[in-house]
Protein backbone atom coordinates (compact mmCIF):
# COMPACT_ATOMS: atom_id res chain seq x y z
CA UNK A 1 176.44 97.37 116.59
CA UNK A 2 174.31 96.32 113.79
CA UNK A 3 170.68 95.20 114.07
CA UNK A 4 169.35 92.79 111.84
CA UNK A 5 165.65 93.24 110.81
CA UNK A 6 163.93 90.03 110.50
CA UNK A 7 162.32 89.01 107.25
CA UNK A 8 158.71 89.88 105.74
CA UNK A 9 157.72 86.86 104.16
CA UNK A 10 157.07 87.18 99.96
CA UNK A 11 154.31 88.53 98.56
CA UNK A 12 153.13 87.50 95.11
CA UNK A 13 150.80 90.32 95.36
CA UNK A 14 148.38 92.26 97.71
CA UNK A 15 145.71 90.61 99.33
CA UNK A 16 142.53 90.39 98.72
CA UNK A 17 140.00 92.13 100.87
CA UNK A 18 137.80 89.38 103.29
CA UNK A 19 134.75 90.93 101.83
CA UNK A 20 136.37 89.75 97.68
CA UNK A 21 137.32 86.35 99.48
CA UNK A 22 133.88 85.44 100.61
CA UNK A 23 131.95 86.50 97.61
CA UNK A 24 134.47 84.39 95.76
CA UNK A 25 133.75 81.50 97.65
CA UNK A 26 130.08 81.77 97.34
CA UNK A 27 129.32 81.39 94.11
CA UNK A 28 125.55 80.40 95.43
CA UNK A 29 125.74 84.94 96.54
CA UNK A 30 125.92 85.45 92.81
CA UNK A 31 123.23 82.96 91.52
CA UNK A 32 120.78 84.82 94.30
CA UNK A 33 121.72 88.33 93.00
CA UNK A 34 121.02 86.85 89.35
CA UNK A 35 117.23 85.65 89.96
CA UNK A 36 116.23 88.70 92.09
CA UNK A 37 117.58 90.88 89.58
CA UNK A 38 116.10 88.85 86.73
CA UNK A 39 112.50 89.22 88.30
CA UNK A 40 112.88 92.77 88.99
CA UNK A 41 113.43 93.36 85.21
CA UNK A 42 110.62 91.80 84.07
CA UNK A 43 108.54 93.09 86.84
CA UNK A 44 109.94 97.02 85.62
CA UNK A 45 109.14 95.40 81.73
CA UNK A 46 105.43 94.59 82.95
CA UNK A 47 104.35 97.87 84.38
CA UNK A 48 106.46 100.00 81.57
CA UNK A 49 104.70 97.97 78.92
CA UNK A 50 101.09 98.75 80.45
CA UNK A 51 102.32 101.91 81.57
CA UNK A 52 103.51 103.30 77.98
CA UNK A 53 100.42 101.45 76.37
CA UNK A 54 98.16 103.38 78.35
CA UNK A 55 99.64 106.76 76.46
CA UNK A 56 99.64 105.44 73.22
CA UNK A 57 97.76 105.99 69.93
CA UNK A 58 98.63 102.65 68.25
CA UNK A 59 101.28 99.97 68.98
CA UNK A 60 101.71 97.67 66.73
CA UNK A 61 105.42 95.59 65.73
CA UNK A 62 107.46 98.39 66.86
CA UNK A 63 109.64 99.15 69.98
CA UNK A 64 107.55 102.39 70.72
CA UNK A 65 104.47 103.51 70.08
CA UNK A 66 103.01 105.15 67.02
CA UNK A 67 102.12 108.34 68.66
CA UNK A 68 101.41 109.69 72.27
CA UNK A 69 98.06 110.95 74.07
CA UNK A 70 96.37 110.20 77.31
CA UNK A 71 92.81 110.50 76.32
CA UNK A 72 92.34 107.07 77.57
CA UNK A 73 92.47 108.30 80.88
CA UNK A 74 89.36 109.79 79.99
CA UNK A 75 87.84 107.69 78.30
CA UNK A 76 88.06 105.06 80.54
CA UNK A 77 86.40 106.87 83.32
CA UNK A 78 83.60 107.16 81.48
CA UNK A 79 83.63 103.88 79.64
CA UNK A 80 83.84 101.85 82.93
CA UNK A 81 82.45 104.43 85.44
CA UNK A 82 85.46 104.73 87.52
CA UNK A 83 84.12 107.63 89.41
CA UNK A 84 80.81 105.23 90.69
CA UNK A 85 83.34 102.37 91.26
CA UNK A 86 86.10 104.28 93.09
CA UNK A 87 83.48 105.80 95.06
CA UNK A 88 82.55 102.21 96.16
CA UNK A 89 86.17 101.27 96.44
CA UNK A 90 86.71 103.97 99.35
CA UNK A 91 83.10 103.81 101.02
CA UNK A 92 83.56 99.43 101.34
CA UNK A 93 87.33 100.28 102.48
CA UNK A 94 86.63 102.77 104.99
CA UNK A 95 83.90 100.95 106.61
CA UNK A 96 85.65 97.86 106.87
CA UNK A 97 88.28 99.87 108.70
CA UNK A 98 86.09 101.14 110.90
CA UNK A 99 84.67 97.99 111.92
CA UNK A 100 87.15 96.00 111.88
CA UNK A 101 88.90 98.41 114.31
CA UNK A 102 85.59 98.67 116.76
CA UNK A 103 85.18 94.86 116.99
CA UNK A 104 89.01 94.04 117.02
CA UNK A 105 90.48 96.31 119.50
CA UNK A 106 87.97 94.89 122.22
CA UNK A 107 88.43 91.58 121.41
CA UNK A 108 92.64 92.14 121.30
CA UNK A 109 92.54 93.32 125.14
CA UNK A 110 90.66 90.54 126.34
CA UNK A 111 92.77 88.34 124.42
CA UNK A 112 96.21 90.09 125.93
CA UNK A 113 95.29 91.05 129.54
CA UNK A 114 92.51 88.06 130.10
CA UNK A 115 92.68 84.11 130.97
CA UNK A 116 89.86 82.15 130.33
CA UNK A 117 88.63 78.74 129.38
CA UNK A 118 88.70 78.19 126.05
CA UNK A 119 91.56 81.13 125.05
CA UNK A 120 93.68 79.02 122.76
CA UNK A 121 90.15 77.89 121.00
CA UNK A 122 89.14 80.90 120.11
CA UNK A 123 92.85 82.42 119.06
CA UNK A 124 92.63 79.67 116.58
CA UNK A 125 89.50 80.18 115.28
CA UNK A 126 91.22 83.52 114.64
CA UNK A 127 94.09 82.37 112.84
CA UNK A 128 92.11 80.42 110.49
CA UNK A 129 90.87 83.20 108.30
CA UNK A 130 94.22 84.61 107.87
CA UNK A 131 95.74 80.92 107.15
CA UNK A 132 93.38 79.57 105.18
CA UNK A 133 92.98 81.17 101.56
CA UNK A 134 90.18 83.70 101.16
CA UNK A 135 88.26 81.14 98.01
CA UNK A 136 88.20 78.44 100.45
CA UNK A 137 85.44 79.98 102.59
CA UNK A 138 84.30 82.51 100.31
CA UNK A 139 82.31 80.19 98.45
CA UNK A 140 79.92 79.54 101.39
CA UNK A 141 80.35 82.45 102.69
CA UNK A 142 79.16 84.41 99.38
CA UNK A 143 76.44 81.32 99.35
CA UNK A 144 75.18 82.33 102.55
CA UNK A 145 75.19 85.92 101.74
CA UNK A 146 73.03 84.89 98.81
CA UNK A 147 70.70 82.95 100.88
CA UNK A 148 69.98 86.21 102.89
CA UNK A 149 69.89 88.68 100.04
CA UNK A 150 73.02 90.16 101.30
CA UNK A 151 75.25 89.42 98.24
CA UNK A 152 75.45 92.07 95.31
CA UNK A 153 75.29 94.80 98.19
CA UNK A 154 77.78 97.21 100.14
CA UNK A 155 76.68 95.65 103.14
CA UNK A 156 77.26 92.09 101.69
CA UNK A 157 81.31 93.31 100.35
CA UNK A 158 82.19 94.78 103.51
CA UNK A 159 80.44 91.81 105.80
CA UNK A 160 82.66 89.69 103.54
CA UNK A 161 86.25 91.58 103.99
CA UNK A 162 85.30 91.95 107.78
CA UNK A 163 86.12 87.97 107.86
CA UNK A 164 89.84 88.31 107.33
CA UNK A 165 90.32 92.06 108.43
CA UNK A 166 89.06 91.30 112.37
CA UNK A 167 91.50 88.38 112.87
CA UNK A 168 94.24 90.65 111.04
CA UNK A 169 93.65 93.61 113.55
CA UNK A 170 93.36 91.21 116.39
CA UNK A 171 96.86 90.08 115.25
CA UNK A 172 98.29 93.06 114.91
CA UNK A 173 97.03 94.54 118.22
CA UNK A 174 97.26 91.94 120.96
CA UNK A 175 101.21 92.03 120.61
CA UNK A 176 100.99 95.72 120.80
CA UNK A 177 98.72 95.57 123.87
CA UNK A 178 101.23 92.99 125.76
CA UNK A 179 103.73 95.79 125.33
CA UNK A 180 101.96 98.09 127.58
CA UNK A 181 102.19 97.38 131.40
CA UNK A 182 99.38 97.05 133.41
CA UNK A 183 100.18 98.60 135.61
CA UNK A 184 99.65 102.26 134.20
CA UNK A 185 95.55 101.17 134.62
CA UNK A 186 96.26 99.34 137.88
CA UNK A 187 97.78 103.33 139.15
CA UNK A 188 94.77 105.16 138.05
CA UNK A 189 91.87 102.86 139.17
CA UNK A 190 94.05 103.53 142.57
CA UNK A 191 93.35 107.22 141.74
CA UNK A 192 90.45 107.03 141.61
CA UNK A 193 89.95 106.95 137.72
CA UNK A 194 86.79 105.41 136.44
CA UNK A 195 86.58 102.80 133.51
CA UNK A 196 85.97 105.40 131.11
CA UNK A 197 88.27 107.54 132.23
CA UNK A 198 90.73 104.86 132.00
CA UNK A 199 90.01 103.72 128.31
CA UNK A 200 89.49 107.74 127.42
CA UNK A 201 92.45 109.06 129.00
CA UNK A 202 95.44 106.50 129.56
CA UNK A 203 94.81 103.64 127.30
CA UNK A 204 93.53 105.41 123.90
CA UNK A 205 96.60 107.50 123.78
CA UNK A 206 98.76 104.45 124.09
CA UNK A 207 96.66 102.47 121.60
CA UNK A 208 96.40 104.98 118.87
CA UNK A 209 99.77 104.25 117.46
CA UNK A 210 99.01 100.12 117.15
CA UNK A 211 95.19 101.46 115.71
CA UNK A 212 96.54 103.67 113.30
CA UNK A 213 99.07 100.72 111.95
CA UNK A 214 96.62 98.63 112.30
CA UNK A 215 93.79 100.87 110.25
CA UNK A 216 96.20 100.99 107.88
CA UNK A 217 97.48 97.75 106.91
CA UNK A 218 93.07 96.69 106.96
CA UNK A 219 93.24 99.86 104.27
CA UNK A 220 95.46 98.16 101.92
CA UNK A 221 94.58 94.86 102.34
CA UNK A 222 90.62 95.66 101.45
CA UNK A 223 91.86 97.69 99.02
CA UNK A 224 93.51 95.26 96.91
CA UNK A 225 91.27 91.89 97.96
CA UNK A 226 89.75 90.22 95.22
CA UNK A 227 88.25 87.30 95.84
CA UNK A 228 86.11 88.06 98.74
CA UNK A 229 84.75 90.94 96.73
CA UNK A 230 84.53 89.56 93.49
CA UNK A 231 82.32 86.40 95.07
CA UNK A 232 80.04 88.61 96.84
CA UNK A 233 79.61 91.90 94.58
CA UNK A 234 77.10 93.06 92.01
CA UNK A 235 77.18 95.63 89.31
CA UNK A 236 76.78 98.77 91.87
CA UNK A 237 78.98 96.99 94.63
CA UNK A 238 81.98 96.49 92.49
CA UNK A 239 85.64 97.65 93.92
CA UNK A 240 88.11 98.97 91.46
CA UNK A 241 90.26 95.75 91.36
CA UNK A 242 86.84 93.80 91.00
CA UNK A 243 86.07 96.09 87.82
CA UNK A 244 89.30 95.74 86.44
CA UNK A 245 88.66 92.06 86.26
CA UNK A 246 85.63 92.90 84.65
CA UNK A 247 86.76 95.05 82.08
CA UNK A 248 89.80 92.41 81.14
CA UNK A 249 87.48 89.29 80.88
CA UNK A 250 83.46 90.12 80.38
CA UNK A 251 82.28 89.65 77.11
CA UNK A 252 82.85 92.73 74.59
CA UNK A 253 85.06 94.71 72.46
CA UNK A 254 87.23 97.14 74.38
CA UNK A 255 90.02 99.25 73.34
CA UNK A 256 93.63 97.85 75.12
CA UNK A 257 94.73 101.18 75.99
CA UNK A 258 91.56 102.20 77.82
CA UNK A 259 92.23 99.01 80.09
CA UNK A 260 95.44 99.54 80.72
CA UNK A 261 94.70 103.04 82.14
CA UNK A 262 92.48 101.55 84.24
CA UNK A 263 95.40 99.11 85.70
CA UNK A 264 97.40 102.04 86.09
CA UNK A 265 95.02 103.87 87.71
CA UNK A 266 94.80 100.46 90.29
CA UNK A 267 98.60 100.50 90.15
CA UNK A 268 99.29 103.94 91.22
CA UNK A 269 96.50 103.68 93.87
CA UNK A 270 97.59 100.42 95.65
CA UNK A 271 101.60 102.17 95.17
CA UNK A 272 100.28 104.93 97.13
CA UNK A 273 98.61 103.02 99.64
CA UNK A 274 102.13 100.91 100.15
CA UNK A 275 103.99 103.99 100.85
CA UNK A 276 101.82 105.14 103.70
CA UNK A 277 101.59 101.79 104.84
CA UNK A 278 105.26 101.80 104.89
CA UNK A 279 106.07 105.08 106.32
CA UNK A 280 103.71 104.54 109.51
CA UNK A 281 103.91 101.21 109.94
CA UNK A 282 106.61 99.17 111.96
CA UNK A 283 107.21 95.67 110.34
CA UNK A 284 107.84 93.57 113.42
CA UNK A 285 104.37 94.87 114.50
CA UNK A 286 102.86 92.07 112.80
CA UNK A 287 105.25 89.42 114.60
CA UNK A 288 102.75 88.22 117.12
CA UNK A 289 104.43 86.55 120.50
CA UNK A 290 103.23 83.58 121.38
CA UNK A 291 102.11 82.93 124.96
CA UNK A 292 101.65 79.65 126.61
């Protein structure tokens, strides 16, 4: 007895895999690729060009530069006093951290285990420094600082950056708060714990991850804030991006190279910050939720 096999339909050739079929049919995939690629070039072309600048003797109609050295490090530490002005840069960061942190975390657990009149009020007044953009009320705010001989000072740059960094930690700490039941504290007042007990021993340990992230994020943001600073600063209150400004646009003859060794020193700073950020720092941290 013979058995017939039924047919396999022809091939005109093998098939393409789904993954070839819908990048085929999206040409709009392609287009996306192109731009981000595109930017990333000339954003790689931008800090080569300052980058190889800083290291060079001359550069002048040619692809590379006419000779190497990196006495501009150097000399641009002393030219623009980057040891006073980094020096600043950490003591109005650190602060600021501080602060912000000491004011925030407070104000975070009232706002995430409290009801009272007036919440959504004041959790928009908190959102509006982060919303708004920093020149919009850093005019007054550097006007007022002015008024009360605050502005040129430490104490005027960091009373300036506190503005935005509070709200930020409140932000970034009220989610993180809502996360932890309350019934841990609820347990050891029934224990016979003590408020200080309470905040010393079971809620600091819990907080100190959401502190750190948040400590850190208030880092790199002061860090790299201009405007604030730049409105309210004086020649011995300058930050490092303030000073960079400085050295770009203030009147005076200055060697390219010895700016653009300052820029990389901001550069490299700031890229270090970002990595830390990034390696202790959860993204979906900042997503806030939104209660009624």
């Amino acid at each position: 007895m013979t058995t017939v096999l039924p047919a396999r339909p022809a091939t005109t050739g093998p098939a393409a895999p789904p993954e070839r079929r819908t990048l085929a049919l999206r040409p709009g995939t392609w287009l996306a690729w192109a731009v981000l690629a595109f930017f990333f070039v000339n954003l790689a072309g931008v800090i080569a060009t300052v980058l190889v600048n800083s290291f060079s003797r001359s550069w002048f109609n040619s692809w590379l530069p006419h000779g190497w050295t990196g006495d501009w490090y150097s000399h641009a530490w002393h030219e623009f006093s980057l040891g006073q002005v980094l020096t600043t840069t950490i003591e109005v960061t650190l602060l600021v951290v501080v602060i912000s942190l000491v004011l925030a975390v407070p104000a975070s657990y009232a706002l995430a285990r409290r009801s009272f009149p007036g919440k959504k009020l004041v959790t928009t007044l908190f959102v509006l420094p982060i919303l708004v953009p920093p020149i919009a009320y850093g005019i007054p705010l550097a006007t007022v600082l002015y008024k009360i001989h605050l502005a040129g000072t430490i104490t005027g740059v960091v009373l300036a950056n506190l503005v935005p960094s509070i709200p930020f930690v409140v932000f970034t700490m009220t989610p993180f708060i809502e996360q932890i039941d309350p019934k841990i504290e609820a347990a050891a007042r029934m224990c016979g714990a003590s408020t200080w007990t309470v905040l010393t021993r079971i809620l600091s340990p819990l907080l100190l991850p959401g502190m750190l992230a948040a400590g850190i994020l208030v880092l790199v943001r002061t860090f790299g804030m201009f405007e604030l600073t730049f409105l309210t600063s004086g020649p011995t209150s300058q930050t490092l991006i303030v000073s960079l400004f400085s050295a770009v646009n203030s009147a005076g003859i200055r060697a390219p190279q010895s700016v653009d060794a300052m820029a990389v020193i901001y550069t490299g700073s700031m890229a270090v910050l970002l990595l830390i950020a990034l390696r202790f720092v959860n993204p979906t941290q900042l997503v806030a939720r939104s209660s009624d």
